[in-house]
C-alpha atoms as a PDB file:
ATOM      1  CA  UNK A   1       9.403  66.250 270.483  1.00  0.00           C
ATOM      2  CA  UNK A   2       8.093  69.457 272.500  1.00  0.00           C
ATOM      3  CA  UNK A   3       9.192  71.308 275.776  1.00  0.00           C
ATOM      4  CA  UNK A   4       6.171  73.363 276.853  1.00  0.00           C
ATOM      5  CA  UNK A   5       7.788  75.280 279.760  1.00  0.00           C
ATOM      6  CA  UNK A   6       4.553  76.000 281.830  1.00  0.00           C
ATOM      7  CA  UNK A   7       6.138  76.833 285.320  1.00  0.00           C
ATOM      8  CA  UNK A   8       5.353  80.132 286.622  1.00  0.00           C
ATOM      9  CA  UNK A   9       4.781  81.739 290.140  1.00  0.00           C
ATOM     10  CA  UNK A  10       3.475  85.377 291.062  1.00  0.00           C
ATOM     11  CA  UNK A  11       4.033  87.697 293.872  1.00  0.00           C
ATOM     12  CA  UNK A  12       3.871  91.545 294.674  1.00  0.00           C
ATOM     13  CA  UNK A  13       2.522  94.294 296.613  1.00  0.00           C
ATOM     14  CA  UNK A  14       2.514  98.264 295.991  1.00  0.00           C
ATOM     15  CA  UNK A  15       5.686  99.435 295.034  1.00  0.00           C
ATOM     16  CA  UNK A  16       5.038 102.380 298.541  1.00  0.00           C
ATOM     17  CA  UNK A  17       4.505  99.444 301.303  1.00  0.00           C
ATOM     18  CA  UNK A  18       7.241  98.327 303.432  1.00  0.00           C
ATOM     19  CA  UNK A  19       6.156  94.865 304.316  1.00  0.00           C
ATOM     20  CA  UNK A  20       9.921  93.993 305.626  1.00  0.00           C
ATOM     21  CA  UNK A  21      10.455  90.982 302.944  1.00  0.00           C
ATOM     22  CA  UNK A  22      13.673  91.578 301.726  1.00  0.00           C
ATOM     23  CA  UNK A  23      12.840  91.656 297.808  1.00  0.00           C
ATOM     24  CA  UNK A  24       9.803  90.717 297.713  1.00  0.00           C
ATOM     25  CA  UNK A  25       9.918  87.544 296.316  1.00  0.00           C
ATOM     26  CA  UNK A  26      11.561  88.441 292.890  1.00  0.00           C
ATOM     27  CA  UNK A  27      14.026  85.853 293.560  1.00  0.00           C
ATOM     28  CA  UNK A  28      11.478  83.054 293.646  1.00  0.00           C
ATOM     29  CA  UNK A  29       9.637  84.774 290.687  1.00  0.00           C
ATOM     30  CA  UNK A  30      12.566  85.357 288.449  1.00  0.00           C
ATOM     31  CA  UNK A  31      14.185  81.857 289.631  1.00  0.00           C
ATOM     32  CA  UNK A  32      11.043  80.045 288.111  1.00  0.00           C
ATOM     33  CA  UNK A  33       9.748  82.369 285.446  1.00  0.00           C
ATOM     34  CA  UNK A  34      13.065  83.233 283.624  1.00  0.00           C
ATOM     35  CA  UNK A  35      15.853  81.049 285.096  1.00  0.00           C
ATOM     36  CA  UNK A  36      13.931  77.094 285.408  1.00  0.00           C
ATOM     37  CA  UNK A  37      13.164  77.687 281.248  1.00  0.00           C
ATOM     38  CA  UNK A  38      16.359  78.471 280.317  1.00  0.00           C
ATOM     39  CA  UNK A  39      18.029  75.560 282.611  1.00  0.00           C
ATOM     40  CA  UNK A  40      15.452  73.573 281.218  1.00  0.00           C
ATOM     41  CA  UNK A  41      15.746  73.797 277.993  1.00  0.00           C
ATOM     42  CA  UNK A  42      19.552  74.148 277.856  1.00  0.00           C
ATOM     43  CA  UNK A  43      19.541  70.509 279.235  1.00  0.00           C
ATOM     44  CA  UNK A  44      16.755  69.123 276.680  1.00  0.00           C
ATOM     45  CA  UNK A  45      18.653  70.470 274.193  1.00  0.00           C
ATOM     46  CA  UNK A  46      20.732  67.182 273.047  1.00  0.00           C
ATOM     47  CA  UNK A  47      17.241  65.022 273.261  1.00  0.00           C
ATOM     48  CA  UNK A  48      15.446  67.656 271.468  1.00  0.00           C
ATOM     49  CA  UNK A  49      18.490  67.612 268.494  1.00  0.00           C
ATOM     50  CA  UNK A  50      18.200  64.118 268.100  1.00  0.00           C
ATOM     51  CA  UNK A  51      14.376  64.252 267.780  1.00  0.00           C
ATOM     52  CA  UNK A  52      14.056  67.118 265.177  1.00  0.00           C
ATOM     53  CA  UNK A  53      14.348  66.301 261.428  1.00  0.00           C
ATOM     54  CA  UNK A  54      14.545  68.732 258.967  1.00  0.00           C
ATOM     55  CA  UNK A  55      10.894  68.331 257.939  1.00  0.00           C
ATOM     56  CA  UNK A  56       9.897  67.930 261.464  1.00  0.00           C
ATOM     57  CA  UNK A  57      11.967  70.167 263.564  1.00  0.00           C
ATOM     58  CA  UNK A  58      11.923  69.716 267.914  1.00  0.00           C
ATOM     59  CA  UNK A  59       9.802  72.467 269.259  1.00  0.00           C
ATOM     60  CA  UNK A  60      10.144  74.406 272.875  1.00  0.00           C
ATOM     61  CA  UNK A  61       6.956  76.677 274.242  1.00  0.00           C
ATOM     62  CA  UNK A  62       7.450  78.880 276.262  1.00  0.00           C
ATOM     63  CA  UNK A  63       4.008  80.031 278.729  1.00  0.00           C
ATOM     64  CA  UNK A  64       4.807  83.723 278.944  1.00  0.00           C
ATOM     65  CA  UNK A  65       1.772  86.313 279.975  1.00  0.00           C
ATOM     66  CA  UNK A  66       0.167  89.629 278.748  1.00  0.00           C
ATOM     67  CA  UNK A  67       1.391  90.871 281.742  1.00  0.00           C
ATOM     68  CA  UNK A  68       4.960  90.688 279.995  1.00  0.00           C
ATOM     69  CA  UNK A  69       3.828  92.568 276.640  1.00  0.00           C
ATOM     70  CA  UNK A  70       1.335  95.362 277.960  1.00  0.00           C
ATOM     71  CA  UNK A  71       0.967  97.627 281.667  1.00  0.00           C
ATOM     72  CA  UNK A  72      -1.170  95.895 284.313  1.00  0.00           C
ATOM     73  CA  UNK A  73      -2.924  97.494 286.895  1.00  0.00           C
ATOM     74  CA  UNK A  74      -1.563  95.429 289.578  1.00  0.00           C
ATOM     75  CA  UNK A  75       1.578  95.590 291.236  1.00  0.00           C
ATOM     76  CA  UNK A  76       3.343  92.497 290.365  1.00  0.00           C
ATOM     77  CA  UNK A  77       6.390  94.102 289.007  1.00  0.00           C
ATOM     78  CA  UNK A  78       8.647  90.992 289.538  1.00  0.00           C
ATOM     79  CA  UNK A  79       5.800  89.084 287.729  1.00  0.00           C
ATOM     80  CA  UNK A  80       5.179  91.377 284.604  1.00  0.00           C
ATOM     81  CA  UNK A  81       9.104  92.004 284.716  1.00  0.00           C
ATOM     82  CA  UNK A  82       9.938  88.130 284.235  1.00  0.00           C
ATOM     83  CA  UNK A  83       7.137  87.573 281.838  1.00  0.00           C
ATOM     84  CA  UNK A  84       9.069  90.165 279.690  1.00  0.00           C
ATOM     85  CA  UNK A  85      12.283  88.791 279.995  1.00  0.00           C
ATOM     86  CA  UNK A  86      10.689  85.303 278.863  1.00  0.00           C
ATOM     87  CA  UNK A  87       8.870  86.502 275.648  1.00  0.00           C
ATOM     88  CA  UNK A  88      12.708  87.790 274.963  1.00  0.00           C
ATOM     89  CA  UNK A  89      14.545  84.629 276.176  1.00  0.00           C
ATOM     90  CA  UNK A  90      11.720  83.171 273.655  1.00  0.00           C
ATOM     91  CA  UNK A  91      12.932  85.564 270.786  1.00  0.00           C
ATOM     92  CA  UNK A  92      16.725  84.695 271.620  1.00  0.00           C
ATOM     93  CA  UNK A  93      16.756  80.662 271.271  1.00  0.00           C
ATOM     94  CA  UNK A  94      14.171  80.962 268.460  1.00  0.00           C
ATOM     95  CA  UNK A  95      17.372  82.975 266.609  1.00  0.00           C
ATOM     96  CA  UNK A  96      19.796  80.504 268.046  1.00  0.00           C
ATOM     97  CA  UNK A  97      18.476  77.356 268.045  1.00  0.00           C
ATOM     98  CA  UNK A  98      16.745  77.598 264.167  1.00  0.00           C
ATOM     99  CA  UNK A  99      16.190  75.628 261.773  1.00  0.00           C
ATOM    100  CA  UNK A 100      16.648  72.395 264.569  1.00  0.00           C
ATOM    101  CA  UNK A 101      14.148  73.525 266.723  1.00  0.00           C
ATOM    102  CA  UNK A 102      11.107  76.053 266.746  1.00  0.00           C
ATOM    103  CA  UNK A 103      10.507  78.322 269.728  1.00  0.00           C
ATOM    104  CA  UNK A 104       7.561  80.192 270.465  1.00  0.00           C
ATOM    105  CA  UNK A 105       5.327  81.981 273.285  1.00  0.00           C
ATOM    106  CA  UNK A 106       1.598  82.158 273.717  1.00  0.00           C
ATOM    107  CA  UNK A 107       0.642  84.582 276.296  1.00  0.00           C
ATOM    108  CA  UNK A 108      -2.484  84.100 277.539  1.00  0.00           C
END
């Protein structure tokens, strides 16, 4: 069986502009691009178990984004900030989860 976690949701503006939104959306940006894959996968974790053999382990995927490995130009700092945190969530239940499951990132 696979999980592909493939949610993700953007937002920012210059780090100098005062637009009045209280945190400028890194709630909803963290919420879905860190939070909903760990949730996720913490709760497919029993069917994913049963599915994996030891030749044929479960596998989870996480989407993460360039934006969370190298500077961009833009100012989504919620957005390059979660991607980050992902490609380490990533790193943490491919150590914790082995040999049952396989978890990986692509970052496209």
């Amino acid at each position: 069986d696979v999980l592909v976690n493939n949610g993700g949701t953007s937002g920012g503006e210059p780090i100098e502009r005062e637009s009045g939104r209280a945190n400028w959306g890194w709630d909803k940006v963290l919420d879905l691009n860190v939070k909903a894959p760990f949730y996720l996968t913490r709760a497919l974790l029993p069917a994913l178990r049963a599915a994996a053999t030891p030749e044929n382990p479960a596998r989870v995927v996480n989407v993460g984004s360039v934006a969370g490995v190298a500077h961009q130009p833009t100012p989504t700092h919620a957005y390059d900030a979660s991607k980050a945190a992902l490609h380490h969530l990533t790193r943490k239940f491919a150590s914790e989860l082995a040999p049952d499951l396989t978890v990986n990132a692509v970052a496209p």
